[in-house]
N, C-alpha and C. Protein backbone atom coordinates (compact mmCIF):
# COMPACT_ATOMS: atom_id res chain seq x y z
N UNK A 1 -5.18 -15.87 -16.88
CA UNK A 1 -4.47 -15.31 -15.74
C UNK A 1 -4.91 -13.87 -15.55
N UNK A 2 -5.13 -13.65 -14.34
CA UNK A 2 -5.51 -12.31 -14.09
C UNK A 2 -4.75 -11.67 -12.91
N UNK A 3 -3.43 -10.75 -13.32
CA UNK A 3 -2.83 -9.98 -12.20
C UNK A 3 -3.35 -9.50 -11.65
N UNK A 4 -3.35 -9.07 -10.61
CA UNK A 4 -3.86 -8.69 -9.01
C UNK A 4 -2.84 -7.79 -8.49
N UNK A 5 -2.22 -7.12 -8.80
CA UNK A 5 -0.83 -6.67 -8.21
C UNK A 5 -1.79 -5.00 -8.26
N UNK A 6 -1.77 -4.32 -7.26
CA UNK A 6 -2.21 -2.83 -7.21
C UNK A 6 -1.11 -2.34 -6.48
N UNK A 7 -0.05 -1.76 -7.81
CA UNK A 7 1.24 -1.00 -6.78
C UNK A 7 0.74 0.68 -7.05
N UNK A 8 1.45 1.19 -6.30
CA UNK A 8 1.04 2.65 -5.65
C UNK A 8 -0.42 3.23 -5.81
N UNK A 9 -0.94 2.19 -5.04
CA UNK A 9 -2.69 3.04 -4.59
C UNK A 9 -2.79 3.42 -3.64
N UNK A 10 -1.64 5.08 -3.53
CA UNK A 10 -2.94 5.91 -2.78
C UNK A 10 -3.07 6.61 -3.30
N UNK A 11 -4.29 7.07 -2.11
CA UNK A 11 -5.44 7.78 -2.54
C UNK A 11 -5.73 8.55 -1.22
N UNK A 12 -5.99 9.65 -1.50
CA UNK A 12 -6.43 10.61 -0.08
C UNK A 12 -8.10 10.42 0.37
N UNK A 13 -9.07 9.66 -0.29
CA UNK A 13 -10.34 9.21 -0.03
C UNK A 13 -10.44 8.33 0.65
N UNK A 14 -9.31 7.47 0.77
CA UNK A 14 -9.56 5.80 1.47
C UNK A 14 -8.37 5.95 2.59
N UNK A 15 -9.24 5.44 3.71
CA UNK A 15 -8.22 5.24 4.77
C UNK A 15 -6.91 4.74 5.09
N UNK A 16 -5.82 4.89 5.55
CA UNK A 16 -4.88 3.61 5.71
C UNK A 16 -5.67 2.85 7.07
N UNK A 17 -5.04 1.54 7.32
CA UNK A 17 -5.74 0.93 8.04
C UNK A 17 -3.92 0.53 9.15
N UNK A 18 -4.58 0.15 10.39
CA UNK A 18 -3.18 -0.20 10.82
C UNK A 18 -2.04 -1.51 9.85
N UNK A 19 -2.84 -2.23 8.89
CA UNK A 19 -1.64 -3.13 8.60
C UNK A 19 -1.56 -2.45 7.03
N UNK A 20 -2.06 -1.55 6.43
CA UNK A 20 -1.99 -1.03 5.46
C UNK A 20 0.17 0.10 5.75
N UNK A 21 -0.41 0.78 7.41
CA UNK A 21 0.59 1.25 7.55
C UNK A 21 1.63 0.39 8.16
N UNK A 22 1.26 -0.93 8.99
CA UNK A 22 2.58 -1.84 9.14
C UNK A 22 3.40 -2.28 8.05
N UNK A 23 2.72 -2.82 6.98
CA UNK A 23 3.21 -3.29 5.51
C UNK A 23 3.98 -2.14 5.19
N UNK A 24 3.62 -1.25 4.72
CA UNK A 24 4.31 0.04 4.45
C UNK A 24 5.72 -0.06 5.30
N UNK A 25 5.79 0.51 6.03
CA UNK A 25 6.78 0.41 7.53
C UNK A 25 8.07 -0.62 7.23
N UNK A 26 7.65 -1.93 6.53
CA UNK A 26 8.35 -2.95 6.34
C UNK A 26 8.63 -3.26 4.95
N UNK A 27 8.12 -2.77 3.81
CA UNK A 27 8.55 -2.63 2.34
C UNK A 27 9.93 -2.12 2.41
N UNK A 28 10.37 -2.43 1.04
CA UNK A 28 11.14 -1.87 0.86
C UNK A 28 11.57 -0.35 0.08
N UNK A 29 10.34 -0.07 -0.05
CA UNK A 29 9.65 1.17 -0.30
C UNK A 29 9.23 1.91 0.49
N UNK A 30 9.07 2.19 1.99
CA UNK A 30 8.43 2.81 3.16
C UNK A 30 8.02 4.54 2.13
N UNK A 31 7.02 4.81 2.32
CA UNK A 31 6.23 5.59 1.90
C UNK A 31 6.79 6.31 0.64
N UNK A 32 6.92 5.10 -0.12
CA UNK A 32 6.62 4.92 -1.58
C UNK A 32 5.81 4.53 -2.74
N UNK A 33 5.32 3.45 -1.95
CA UNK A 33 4.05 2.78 -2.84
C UNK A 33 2.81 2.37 -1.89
């Protein structure tokens, strides 16, 4: 088994993308993770 889970990656090098910031928006974390 290999987790896949990447919680709080950001990073100021890599773009957000529009569903990077929709997901966000709709967590239950909004600009948390």
């Amino acid at each position: 088994a290999i987790n896949m889970e990447w919680g709080n990656f950001r990073c100021a090098h890599l773009p957000y993308t529009e569903y990077d910031l929709a997901l966000d928006a709709e967590s239950l974390n909004p600009n948390e993770q």
